[in-house]
Protein backbone atom coordinates (compact mmCIF):
# COMPACT_ATOMS: atom_id res chain seq x y z
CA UNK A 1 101.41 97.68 124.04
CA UNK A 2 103.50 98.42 120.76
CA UNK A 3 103.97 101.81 119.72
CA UNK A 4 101.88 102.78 116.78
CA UNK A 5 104.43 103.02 113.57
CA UNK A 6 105.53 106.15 112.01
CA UNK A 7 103.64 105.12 108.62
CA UNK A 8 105.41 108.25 106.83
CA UNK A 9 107.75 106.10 106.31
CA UNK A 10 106.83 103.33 103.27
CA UNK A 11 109.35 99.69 102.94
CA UNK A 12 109.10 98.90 99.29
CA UNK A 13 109.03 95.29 98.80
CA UNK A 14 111.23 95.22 95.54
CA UNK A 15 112.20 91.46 96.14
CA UNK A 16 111.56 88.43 94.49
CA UNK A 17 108.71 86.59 95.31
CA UNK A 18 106.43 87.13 98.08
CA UNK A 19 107.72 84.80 100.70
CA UNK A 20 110.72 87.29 100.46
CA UNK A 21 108.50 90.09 101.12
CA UNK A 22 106.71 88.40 103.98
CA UNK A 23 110.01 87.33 105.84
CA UNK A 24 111.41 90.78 105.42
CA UNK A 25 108.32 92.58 106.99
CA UNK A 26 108.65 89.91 109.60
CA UNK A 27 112.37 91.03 109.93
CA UNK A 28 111.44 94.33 110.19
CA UNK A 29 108.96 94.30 112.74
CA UNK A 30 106.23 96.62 114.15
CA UNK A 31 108.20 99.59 113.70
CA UNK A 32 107.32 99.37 110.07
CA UNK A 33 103.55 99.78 109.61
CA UNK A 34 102.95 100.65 105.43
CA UNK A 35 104.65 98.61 102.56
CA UNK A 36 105.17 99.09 98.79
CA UNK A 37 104.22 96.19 96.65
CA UNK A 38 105.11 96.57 92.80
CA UNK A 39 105.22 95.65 89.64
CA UNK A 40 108.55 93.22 90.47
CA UNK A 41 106.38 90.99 92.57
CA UNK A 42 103.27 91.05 90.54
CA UNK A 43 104.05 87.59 89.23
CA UNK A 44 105.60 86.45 92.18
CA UNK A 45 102.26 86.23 94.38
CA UNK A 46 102.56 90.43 95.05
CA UNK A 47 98.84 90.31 95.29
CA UNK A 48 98.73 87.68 97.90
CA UNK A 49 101.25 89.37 100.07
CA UNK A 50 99.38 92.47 99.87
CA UNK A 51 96.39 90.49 101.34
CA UNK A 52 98.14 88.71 104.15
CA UNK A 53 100.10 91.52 105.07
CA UNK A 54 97.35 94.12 105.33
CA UNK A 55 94.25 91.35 106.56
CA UNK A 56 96.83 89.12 108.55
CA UNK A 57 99.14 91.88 110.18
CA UNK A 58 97.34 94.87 110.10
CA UNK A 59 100.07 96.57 108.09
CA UNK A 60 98.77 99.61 105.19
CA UNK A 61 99.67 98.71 101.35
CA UNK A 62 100.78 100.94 98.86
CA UNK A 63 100.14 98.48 95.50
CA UNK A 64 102.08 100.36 92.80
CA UNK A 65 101.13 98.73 89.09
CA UNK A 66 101.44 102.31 87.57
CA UNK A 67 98.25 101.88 85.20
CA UNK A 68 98.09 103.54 82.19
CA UNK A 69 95.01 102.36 79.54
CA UNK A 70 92.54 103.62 77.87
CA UNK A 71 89.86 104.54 80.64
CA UNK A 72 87.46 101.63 80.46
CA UNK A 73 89.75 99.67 81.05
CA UNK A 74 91.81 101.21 83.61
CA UNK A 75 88.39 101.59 85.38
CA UNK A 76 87.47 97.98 85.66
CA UNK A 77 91.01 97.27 86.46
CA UNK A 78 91.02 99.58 89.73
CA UNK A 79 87.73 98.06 90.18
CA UNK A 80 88.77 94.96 90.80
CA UNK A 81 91.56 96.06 92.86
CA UNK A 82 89.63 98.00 95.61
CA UNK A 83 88.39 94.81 96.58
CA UNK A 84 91.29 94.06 98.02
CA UNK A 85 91.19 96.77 100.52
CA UNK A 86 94.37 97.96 100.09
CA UNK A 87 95.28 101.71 100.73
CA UNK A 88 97.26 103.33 97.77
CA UNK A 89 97.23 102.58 94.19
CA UNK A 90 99.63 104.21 91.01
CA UNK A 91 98.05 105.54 87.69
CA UNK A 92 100.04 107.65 85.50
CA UNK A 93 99.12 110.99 85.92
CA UNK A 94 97.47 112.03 82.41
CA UNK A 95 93.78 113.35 83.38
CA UNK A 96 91.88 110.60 81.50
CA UNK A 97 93.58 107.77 83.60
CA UNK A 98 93.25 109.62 86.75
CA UNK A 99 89.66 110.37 86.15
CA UNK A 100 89.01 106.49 85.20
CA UNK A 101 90.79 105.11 88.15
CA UNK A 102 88.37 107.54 90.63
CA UNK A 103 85.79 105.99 88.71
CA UNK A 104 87.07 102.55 89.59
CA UNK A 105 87.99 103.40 92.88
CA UNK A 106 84.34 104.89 94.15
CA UNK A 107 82.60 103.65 97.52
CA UNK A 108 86.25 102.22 98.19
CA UNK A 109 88.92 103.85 101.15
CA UNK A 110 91.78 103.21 97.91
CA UNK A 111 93.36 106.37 96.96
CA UNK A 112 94.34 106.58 93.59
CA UNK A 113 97.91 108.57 93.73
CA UNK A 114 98.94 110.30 90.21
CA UNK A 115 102.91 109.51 88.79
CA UNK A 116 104.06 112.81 87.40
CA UNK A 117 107.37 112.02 86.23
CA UNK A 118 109.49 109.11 87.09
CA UNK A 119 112.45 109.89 89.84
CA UNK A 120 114.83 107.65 87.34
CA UNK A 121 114.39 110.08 84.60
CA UNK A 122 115.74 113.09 83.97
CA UNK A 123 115.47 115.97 81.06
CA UNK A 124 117.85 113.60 78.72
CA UNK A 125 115.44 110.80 79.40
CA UNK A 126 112.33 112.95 78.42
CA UNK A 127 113.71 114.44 75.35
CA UNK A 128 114.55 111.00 74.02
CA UNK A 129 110.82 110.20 74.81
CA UNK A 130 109.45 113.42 73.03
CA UNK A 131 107.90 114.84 76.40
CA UNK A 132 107.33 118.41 76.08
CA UNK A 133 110.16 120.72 76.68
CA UNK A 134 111.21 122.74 79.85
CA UNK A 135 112.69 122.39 83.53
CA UNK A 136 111.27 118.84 85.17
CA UNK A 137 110.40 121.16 88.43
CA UNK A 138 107.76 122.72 86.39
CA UNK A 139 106.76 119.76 84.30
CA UNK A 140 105.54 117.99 87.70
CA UNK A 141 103.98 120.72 88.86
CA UNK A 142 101.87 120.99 85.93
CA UNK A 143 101.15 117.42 85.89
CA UNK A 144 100.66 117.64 89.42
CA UNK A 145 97.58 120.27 89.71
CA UNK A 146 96.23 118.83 86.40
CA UNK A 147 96.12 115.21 88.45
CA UNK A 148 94.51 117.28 91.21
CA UNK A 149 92.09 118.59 88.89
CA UNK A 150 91.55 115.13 87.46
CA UNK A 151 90.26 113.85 91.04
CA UNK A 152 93.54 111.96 92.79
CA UNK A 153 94.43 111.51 96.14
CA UNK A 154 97.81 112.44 96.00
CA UNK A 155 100.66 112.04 93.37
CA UNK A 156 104.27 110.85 93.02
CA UNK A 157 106.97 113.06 92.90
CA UNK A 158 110.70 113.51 93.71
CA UNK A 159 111.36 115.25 96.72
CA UNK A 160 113.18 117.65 94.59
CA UNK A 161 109.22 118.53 93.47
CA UNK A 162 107.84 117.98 96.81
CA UNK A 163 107.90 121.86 98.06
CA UNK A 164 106.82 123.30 94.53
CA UNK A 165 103.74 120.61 94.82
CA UNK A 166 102.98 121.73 98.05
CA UNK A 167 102.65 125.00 97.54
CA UNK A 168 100.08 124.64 94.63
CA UNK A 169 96.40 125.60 95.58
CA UNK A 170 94.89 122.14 94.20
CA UNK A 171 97.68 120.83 96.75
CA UNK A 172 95.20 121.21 99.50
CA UNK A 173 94.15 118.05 101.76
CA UNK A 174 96.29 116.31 99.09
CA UNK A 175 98.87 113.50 99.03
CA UNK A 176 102.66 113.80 98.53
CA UNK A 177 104.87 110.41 98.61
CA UNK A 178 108.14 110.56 97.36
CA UNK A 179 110.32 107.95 96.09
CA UNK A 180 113.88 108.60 95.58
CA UNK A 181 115.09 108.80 98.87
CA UNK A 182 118.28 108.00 99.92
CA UNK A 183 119.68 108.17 103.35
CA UNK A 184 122.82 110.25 103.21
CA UNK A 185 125.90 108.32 102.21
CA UNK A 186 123.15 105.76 99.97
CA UNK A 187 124.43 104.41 96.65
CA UNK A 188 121.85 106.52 94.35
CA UNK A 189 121.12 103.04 92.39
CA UNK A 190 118.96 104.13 89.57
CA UNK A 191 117.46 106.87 91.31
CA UNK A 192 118.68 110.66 89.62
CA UNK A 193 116.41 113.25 91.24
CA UNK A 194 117.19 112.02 95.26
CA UNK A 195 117.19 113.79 98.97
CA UNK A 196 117.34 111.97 102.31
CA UNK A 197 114.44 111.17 104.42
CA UNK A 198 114.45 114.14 106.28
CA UNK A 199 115.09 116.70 103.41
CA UNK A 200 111.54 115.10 101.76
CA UNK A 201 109.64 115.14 104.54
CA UNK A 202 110.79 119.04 105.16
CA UNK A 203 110.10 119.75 101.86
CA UNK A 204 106.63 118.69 102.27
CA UNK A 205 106.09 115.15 101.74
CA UNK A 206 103.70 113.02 103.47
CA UNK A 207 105.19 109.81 102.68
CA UNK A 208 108.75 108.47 101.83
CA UNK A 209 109.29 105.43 99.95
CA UNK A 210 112.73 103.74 100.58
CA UNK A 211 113.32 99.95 99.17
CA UNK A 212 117.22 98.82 98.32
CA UNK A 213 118.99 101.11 101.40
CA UNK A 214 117.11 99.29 104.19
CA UNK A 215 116.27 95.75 102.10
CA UNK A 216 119.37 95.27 101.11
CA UNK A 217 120.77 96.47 104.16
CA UNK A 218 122.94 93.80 106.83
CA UNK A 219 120.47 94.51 109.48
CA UNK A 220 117.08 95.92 107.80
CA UNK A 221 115.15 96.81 110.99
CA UNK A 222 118.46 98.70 112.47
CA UNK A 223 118.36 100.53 109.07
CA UNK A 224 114.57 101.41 109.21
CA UNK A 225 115.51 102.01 112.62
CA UNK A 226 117.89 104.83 111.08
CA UNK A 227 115.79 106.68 108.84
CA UNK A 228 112.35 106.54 111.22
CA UNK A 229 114.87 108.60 113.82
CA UNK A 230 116.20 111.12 111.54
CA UNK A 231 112.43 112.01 110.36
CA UNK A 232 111.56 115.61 111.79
């Protein structure tokens, strides 16, 4: 019998087209159990992947579209969505999407998980968008326990974030997955606010999210391989 995957760890499918997606979780084997599907696939047949992967394989989907609408229509949108069974699903993390996904997501097992701030961005980035000043650290956490309060799952965060999160009361029985991890010695890519694997999980993450440094890798399942041993 295989050994049930470590599904802290999360493959994002950031590839072209879903019959890439489908050969690399084929690639990578049972050791890998939850995948990321995103926006970059969305046109590519991202949707169907997410089906055959989670009805056909029995693997968990994390379908990251990063809604943000006004909230009828980012209702109906997770709506529809929840039919697919899948298990996570983005929203931007202002209180009036979060509350319209819940909406959307009722009498379904999809948990709606809250972006605070983007792990590509950092305070140069927000000033240029005229996001309210101070330290990021802070910024998520507010956006954080206001998501809480607004009814998610769980949010997104850097695991730079990930303890301050944690320790926030409206934390509790919560979700923390963290992109931006990079196993040590990783090109950063476009990632600015980074920490290996282990560092996240320490810090209090539930879930890592690593795409390019085991994708791109020569031998993907040898890197997942990698990362799924240096998890404490």
């Amino acid at each position: 019998m295989a050994a049930t995957p470590d599904n802290r760890l999360i493959v994002a499918l950031d590839l072209p087209h879903a019959l890439a997606g489908l050969d690399m979780a084929e690639r990578l084997g049972p050791q890998v159990g939850f995948y990321k599907i995103g926006l970059g696939m969305l046109t590519g047949g991202g949707l169907a992947l997410a089906n055959e992967l989670k009805a056909d394989h029995g693997k968990r989907i994390f379908l990251d579209m990063k809604l943000f609408d006004i909230g009828a229509t980012v209702e109906a949108a997770v709506r529809g969505l929840a039919a697919f069974d899948l298990d996570f699903l983005t929203v931007h993390g202002d209180p009036h999407v979060v509350r319209a996904a819940c909406e959307g997501a009722a009498g379904s097992n999809l948990k709606i998980l809250a972006v605070t701030i983007l792990t590509s961005l950092d305070r140069a980035d927000l000033d240029a968008g005229l996001i309210a000043p101070g330290d990021i650290p802070d910024l998520v956490a507010t956006r954080a326990a206001r998501a809480f309060e607004a009814g998610a799952s769980g949010v997104i965060a850097s695991p730079q974030e990930a303890a301050l999160i944690r320790a926030l009361p409206e934390a509790e029985g919560r979700l923390i997955v963290t992109p931006g991890v990079r196993p040590a010695g990783s090109a950063l890519g476009d990632q600015k606010r980074v920490a290996t694997p282990a560092d996240a999980i320490g810090a209090g993450a539930d879930h890592i999210v690593v795409g390019r440094p085991i994708c791109a890798a020569d031998d993907p399942a040898a890197a997942a391989a990698q990362i799924l041993a240096s998890l404490p």
